[in-house]
C-alpha atoms as a PDB file:
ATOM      1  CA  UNK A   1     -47.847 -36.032 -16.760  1.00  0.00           C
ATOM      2  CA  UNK A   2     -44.471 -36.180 -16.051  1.00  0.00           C
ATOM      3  CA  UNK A   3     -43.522 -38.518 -18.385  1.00  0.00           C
ATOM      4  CA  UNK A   4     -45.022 -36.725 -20.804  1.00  0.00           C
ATOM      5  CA  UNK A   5     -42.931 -33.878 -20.571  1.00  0.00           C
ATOM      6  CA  UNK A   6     -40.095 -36.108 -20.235  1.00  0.00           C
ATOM      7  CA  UNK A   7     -40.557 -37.466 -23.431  1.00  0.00           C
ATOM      8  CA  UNK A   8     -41.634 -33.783 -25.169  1.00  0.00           C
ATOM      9  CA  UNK A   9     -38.388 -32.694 -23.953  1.00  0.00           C
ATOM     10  CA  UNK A  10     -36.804 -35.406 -25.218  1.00  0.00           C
ATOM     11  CA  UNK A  11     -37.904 -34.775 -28.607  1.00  0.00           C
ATOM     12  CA  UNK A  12     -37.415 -31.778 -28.824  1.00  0.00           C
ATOM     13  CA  UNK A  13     -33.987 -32.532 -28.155  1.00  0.00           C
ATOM     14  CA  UNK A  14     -33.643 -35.249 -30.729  1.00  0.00           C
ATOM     15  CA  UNK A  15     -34.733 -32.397 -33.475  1.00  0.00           C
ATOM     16  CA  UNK A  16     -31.489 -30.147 -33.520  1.00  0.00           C
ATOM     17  CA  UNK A  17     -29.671 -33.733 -33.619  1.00  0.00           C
ATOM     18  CA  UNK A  18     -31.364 -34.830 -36.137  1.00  0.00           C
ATOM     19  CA  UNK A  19     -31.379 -31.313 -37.933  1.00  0.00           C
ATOM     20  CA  UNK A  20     -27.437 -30.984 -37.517  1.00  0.00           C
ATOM     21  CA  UNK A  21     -26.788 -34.893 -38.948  1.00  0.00           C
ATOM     22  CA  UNK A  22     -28.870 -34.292 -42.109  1.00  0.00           C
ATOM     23  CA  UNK A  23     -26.755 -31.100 -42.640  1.00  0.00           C
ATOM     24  CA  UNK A  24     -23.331 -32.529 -42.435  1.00  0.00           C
ATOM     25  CA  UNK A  25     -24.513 -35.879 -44.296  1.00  0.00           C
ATOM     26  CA  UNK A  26     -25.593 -33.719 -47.132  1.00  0.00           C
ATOM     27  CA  UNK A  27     -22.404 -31.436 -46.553  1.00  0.00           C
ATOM     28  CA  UNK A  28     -20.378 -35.086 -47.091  1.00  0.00           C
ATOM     29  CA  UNK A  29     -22.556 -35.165 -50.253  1.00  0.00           C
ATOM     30  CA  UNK A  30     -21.648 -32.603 -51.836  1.00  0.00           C
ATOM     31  CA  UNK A  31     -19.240 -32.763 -55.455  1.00  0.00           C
ATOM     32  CA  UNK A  32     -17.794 -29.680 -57.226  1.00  0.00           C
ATOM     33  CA  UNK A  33     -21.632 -29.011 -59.662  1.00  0.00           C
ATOM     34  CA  UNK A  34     -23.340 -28.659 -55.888  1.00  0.00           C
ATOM     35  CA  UNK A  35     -21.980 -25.231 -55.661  1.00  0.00           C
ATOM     36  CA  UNK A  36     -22.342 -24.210 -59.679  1.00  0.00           C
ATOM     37  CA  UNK A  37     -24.182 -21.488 -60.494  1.00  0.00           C
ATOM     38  CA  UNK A  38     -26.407 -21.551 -63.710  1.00  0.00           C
ATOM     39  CA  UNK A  39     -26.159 -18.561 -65.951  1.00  0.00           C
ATOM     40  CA  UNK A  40     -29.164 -15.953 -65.612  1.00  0.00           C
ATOM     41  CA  UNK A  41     -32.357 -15.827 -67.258  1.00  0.00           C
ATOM     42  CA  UNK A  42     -32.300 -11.376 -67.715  1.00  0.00           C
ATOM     43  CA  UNK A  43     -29.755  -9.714 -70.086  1.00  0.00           C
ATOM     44  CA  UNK A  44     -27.172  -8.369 -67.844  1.00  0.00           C
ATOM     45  CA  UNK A  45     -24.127  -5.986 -68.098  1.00  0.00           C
ATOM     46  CA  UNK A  46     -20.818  -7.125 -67.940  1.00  0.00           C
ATOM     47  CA  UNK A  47     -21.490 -10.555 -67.853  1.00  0.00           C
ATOM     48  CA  UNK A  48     -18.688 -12.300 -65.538  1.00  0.00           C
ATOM     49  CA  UNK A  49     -16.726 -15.026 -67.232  1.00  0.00           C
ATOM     50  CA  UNK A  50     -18.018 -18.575 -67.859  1.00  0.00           C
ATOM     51  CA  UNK A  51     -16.891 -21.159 -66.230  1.00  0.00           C
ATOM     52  CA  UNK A  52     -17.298 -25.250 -66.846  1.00  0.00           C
ATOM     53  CA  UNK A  53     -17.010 -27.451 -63.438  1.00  0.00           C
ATOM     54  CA  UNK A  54     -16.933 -30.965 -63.963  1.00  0.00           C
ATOM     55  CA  UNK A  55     -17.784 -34.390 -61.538  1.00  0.00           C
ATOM     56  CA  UNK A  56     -15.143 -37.279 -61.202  1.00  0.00           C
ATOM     57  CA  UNK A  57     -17.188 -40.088 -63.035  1.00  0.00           C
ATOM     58  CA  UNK A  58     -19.784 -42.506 -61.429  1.00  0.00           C
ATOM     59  CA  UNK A  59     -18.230 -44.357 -59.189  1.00  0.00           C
ATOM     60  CA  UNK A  60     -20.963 -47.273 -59.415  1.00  0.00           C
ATOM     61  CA  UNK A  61     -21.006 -47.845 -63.261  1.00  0.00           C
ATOM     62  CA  UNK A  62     -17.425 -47.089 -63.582  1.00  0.00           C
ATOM     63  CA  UNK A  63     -16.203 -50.063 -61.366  1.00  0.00           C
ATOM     64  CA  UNK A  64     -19.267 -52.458 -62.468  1.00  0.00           C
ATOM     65  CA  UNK A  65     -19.814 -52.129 -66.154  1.00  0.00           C
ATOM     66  CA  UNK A  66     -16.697 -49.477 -67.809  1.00  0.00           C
ATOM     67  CA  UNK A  67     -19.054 -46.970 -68.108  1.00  0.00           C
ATOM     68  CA  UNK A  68     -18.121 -43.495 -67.735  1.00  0.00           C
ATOM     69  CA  UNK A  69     -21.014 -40.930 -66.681  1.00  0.00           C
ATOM     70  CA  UNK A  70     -20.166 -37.512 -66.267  1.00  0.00           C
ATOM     71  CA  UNK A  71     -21.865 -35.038 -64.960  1.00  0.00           C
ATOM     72  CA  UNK A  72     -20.804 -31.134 -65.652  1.00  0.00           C
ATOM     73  CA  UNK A  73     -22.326 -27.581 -64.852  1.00  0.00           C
ATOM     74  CA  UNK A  74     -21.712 -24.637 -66.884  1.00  0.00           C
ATOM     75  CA  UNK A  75     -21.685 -21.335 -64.904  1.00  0.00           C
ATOM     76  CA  UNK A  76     -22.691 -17.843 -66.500  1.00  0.00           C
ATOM     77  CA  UNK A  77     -24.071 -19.402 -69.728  1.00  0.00           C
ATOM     78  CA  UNK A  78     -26.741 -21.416 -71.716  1.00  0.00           C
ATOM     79  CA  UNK A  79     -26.022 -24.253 -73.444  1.00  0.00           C
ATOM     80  CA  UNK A  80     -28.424 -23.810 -77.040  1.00  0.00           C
ATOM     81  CA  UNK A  81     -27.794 -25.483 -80.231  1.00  0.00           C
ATOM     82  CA  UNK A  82     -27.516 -21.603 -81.187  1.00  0.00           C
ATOM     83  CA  UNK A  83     -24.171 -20.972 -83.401  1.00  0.00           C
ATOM     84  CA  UNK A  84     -22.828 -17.971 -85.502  1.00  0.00           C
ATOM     85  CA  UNK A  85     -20.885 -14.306 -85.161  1.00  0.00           C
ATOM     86  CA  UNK A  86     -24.935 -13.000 -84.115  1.00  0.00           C
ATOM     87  CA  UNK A  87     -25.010 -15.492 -81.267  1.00  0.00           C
ATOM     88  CA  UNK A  88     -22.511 -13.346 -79.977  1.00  0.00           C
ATOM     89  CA  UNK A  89     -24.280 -10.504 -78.499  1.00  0.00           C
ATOM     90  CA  UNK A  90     -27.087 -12.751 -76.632  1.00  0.00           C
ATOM     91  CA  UNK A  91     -27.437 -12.046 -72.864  1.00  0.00           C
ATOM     92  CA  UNK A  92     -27.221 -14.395 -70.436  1.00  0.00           C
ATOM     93  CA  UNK A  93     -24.362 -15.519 -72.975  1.00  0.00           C
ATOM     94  CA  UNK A  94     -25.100 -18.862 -75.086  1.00  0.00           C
ATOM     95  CA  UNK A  95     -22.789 -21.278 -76.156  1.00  0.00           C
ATOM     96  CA  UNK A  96     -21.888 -24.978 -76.540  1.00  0.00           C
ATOM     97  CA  UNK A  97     -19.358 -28.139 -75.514  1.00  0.00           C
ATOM     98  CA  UNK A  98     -16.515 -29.597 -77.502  1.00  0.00           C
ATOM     99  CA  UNK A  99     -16.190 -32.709 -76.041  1.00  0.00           C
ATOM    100  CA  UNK A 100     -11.976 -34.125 -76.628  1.00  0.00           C
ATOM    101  CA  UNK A 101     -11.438 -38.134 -75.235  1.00  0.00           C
ATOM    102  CA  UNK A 102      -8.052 -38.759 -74.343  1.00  0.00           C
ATOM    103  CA  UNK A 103      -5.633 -37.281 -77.178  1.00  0.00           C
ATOM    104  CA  UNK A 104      -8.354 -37.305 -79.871  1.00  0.00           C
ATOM    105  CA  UNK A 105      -7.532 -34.710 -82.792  1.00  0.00           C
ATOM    106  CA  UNK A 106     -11.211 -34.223 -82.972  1.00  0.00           C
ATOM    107  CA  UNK A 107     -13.799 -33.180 -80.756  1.00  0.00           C
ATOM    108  CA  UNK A 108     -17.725 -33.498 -81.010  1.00  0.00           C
ATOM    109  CA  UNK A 109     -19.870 -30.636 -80.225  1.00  0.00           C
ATOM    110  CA  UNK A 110     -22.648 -30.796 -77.422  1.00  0.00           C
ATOM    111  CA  UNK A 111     -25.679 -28.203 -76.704  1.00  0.00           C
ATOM    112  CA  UNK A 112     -27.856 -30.964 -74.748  1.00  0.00           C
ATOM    113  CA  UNK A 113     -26.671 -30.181 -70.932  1.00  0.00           C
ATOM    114  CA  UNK A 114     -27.021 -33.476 -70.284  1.00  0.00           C
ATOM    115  CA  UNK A 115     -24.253 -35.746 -68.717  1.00  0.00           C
ATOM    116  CA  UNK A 116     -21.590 -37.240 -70.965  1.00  0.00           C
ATOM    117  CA  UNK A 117     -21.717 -41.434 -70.620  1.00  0.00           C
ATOM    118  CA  UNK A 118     -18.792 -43.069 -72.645  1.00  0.00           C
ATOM    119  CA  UNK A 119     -19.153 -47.018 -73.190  1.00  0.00           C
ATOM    120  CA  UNK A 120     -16.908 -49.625 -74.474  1.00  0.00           C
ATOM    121  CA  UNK A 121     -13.769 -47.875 -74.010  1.00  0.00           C
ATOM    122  CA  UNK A 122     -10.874 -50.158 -73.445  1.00  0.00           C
ATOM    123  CA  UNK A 123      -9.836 -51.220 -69.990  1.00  0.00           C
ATOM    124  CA  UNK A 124      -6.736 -48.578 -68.442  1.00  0.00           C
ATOM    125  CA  UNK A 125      -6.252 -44.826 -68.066  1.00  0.00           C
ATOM    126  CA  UNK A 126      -8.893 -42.513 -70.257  1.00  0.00           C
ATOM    127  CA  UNK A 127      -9.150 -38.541 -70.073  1.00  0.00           C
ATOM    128  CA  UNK A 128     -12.369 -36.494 -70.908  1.00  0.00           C
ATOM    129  CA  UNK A 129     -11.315 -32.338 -71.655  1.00  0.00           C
ATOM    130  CA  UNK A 130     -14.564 -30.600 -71.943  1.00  0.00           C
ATOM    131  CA  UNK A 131     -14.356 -26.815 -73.459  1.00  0.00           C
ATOM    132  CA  UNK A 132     -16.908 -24.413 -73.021  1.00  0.00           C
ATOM    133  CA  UNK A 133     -17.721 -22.572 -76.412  1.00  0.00           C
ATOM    134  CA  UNK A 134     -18.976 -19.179 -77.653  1.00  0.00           C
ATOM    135  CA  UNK A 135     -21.690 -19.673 -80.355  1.00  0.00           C
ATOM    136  CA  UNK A 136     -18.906 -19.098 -82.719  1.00  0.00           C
ATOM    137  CA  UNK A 137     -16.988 -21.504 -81.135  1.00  0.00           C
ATOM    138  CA  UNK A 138     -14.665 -19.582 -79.471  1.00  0.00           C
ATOM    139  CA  UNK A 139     -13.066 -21.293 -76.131  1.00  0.00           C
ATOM    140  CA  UNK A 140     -14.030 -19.497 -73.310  1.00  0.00           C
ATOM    141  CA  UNK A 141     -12.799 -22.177 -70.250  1.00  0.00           C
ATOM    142  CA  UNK A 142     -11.814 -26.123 -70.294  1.00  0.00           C
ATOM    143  CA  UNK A 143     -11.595 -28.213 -67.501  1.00  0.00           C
ATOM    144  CA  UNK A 144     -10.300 -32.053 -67.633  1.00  0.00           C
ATOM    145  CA  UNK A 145     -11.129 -35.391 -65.662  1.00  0.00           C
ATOM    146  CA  UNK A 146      -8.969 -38.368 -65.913  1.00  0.00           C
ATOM    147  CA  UNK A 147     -10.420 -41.931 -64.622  1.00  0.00           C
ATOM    148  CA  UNK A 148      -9.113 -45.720 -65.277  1.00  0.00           C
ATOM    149  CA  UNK A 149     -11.722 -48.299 -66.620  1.00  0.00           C
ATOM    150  CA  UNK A 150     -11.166 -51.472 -64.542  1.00  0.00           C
ATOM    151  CA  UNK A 151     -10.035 -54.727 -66.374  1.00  0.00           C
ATOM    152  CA  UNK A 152     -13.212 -56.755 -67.596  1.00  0.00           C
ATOM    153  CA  UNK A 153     -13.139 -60.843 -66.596  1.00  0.00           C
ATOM    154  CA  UNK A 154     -12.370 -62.877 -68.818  1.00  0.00           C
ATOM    155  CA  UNK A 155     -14.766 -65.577 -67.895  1.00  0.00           C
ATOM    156  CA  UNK A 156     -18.421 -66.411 -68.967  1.00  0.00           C
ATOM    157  CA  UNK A 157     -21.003 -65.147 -66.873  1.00  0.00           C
ATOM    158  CA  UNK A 158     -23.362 -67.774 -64.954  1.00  0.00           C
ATOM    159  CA  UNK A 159     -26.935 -68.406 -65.523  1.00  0.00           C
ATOM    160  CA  UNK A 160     -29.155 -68.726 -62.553  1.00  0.00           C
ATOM    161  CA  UNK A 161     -28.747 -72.604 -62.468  1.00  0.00           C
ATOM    162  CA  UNK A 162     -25.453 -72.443 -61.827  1.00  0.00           C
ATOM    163  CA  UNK A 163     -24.948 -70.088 -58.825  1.00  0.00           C
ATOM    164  CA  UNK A 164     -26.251 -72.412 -56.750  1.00  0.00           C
ATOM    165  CA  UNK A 165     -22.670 -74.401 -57.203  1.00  0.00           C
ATOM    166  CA  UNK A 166     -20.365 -71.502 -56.755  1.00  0.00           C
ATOM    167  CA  UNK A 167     -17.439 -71.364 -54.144  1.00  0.00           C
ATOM    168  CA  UNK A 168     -16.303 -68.035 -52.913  1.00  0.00           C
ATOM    169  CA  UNK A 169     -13.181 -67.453 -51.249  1.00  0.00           C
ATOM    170  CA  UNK A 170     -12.327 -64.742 -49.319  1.00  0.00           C
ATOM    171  CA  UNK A 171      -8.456 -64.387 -48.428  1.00  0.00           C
ATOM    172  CA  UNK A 172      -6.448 -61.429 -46.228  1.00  0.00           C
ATOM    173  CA  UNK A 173      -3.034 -61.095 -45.798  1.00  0.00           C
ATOM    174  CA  UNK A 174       0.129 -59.301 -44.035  1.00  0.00           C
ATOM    175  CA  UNK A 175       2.702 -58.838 -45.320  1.00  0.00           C
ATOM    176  CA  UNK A 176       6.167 -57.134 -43.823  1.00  0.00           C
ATOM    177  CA  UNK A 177       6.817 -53.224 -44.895  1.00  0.00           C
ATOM    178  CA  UNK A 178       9.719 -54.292 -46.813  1.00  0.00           C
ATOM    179  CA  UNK A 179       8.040 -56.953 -48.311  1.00  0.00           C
ATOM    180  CA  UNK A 180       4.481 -55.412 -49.394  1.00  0.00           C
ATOM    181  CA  UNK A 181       5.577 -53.372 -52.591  1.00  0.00           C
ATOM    182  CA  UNK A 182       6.931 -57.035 -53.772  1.00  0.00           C
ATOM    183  CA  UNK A 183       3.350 -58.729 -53.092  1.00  0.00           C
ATOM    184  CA  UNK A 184       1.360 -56.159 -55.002  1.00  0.00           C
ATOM    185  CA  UNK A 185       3.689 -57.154 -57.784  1.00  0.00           C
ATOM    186  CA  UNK A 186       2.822 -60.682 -57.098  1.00  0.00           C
ATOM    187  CA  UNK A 187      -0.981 -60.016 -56.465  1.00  0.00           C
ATOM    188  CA  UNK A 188      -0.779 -58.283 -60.108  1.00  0.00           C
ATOM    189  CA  UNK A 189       0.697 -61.486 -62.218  1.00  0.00           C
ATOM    190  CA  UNK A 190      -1.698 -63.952 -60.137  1.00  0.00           C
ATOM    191  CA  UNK A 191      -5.154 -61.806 -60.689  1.00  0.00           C
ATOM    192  CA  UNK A 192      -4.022 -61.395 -64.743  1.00  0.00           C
ATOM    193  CA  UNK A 193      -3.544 -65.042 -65.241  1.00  0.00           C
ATOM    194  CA  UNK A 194      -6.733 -66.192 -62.814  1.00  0.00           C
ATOM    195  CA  UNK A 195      -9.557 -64.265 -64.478  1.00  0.00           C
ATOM    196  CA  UNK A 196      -8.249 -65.720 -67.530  1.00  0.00           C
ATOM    197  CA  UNK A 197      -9.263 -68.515 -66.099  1.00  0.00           C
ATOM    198  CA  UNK A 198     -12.696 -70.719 -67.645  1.00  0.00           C
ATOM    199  CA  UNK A 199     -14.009 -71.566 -64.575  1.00  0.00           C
ATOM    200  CA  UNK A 200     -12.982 -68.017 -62.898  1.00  0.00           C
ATOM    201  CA  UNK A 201     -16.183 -65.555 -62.494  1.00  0.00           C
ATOM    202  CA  UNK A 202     -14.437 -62.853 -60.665  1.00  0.00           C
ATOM    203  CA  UNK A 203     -10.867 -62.548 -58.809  1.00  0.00           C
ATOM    204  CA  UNK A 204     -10.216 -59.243 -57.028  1.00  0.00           C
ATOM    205  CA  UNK A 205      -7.091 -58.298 -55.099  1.00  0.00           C
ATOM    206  CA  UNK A 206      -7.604 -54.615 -52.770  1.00  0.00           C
ATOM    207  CA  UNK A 207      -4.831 -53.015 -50.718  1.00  0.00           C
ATOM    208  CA  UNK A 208      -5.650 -51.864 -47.621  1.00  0.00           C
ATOM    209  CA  UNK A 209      -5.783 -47.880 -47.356  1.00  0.00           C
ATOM    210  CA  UNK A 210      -5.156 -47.437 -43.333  1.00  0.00           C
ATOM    211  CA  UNK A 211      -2.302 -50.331 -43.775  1.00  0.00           C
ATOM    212  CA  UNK A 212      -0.281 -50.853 -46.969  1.00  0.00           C
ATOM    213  CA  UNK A 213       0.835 -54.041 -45.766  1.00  0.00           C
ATOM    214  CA  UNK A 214      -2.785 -55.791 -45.765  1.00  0.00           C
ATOM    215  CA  UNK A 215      -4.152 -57.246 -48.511  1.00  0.00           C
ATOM    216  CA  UNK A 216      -7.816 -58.891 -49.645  1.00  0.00           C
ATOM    217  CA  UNK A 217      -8.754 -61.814 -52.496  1.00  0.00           C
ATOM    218  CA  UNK A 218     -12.254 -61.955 -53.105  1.00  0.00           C
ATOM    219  CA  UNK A 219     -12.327 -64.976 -55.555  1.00  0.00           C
ATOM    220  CA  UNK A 220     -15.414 -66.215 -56.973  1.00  0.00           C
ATOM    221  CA  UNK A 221     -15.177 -69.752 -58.733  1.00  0.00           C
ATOM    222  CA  UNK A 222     -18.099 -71.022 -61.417  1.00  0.00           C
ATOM    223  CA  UNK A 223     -17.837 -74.473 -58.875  1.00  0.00           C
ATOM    224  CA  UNK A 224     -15.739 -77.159 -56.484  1.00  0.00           C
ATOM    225  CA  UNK A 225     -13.988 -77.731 -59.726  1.00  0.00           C
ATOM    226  CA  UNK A 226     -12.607 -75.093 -61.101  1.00  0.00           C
ATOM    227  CA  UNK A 227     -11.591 -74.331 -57.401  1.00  0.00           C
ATOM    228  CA  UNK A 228      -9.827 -77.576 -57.280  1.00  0.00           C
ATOM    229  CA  UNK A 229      -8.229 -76.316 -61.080  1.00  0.00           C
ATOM    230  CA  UNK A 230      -7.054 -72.668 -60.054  1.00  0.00           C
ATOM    231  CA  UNK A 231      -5.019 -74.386 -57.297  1.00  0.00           C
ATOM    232  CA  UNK A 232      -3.630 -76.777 -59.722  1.00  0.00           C
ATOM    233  CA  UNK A 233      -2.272 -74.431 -62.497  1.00  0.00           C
ATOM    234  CA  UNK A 234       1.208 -73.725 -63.000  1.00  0.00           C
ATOM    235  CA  UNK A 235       0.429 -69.467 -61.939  1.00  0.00           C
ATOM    236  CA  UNK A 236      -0.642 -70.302 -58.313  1.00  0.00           C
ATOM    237  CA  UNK A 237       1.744 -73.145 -57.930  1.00  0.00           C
ATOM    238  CA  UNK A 238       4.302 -70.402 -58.771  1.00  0.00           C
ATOM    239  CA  UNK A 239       2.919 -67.124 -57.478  1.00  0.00           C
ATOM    240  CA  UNK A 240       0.793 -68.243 -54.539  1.00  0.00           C
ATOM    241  CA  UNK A 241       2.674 -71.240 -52.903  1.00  0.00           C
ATOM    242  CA  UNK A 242       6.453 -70.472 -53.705  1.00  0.00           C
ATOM    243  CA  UNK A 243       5.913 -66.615 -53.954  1.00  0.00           C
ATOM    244  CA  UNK A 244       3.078 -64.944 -51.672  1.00  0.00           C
ATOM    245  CA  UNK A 245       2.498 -67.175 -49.131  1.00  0.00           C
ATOM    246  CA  UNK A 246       6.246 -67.791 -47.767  1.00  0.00           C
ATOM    247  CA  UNK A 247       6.648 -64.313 -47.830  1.00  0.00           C
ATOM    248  CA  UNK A 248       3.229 -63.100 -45.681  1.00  0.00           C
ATOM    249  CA  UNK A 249       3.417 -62.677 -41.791  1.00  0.00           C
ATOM    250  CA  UNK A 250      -0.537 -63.921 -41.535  1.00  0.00           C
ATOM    251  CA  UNK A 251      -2.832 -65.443 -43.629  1.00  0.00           C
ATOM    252  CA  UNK A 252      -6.623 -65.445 -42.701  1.00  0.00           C
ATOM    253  CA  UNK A 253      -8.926 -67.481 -45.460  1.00  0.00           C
ATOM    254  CA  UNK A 254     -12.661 -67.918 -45.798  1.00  0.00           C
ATOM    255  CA  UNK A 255     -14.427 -70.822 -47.922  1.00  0.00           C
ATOM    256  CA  UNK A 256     -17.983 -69.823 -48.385  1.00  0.00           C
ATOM    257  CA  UNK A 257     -21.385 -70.740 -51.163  1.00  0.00           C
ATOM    258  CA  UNK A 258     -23.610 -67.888 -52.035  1.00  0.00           C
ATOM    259  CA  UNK A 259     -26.926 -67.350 -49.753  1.00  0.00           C
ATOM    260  CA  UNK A 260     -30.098 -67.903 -51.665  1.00  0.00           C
ATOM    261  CA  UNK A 261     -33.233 -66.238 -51.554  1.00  0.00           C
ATOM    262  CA  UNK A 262     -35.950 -68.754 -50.501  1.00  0.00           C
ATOM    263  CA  UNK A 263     -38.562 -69.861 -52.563  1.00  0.00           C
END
């Protein structure tokens, strides 16, 4: 009997825990639309002003494919395909998006409430303005988000068959204070010439965020081959062997093959 109320108590311990972690995990959660409030559903009097808060884009999709998704919330009003000087007097207020990518001297108009996904834009720094509209297309507020679509690889992608033969190197290194500012220069030139690369599948260079002066390669090569043919071009000969390497205080490299599922 004891241990049973051992192990009640116990629980009943564990709960609050428990309670308090799923709070602050979905307090981490949170982005700016969490705490948007959706216009009414009752006419109302003096309608406070409206208000467009907008997400940072999708981290996943952005970094993987270029894709910008962005999700938005419009506060005190209804987005309806509703337009014209009789709109006007509606309560809860109606109204639309114009929709303005990068420096565009147009916009496009958008009633759906659903997220705005941009595709095929070209790698570098891109800015979405979204305006919240009357029904006579008046602006009532605009907000802006600015992202950067990564570089795509140059090189083919693999079939199946050909996994099996791919080499993977991971690199880190240190670098001096005084010298790290000079290596991100270096890391630059090496990754644009490497994923130009045919046998290249993916070369990515990271600076550290709690130390500036480390850096990662995570280099993915089609096979032995075009390994063996990376380390032989003029670019690494030059930027890797008489550049980065003499200049690095440690240098900590990792040959590995993918693991496969088995059959």
């Amino acid at each position: 009997m004891r241990i049973l109320k051992h192990a009640r108590l116990k629980g009943s311990l564990l709960l609050p825990v428990a309670v308090m972690l799923g709070c602050a995990m979905t307090a981490a959660a949170q982005s700016p639309t969490d705490k948007c409030r959706p216009a009414g559903v009752i006419p109302l009097d003096g309608e406070p002003p409206a208000k467009i808060v907008i997400d940072p884009p999708l981290a996943g999709p952005l970094a993987s494919r270029g894709v910008a998704i962005i999700q938005y919330c419009a506060e005190n009003l209804h987005l309806l395909p509703v337009f014209g000087p009789g709109a006007l007097t509606v309560s809860p207020r109606v109204g639309h998006l114009h929709v303005r990518l990068d420096d565009a001297e147009w916009v496009w108009a958008d009633a759906s409430g659903s997220p705005i996904i941009l595709m095929g834009l070209p790698p570098g720094s891109h800015k979405v303005t979204i305006e919240l509209e009357d029904a006579n297309h008046h602006a009532l507020d605009k907000g802006t988000v600015a992202f950067v679509v990564p570089e795509r690889s140059a090189a083919h992608p693999v079939s199946p068959s050909e996994v099996k033969e791919m080499i993977i190197s991971s690199i880190q290194y240190t670098f001096a204070a005084k010298d790290a500012d000079k290596a991100e220069s270096l890391f630059q030139e090496l990754r644009a010439a490497s994923v130009k690369e045919p046998g290249v599948i993916r070369f990515e260079v990271g600076r550290s965020i709690e130390d500036p002066n480390v850096f990662a390669l995570w280099e993915v090569y089609r096979d032995k081959d075009a390994a063996d043919a990376h380390r032989a071009t003029e670019h690494f000969k030059r930027l890797v062997i008489n550049g980065i390497r003499p200049l690095a205080q440690q240098r900590i490299a990792a040959t590995v093959v993918p693991i496969h599922e088995k059959q």
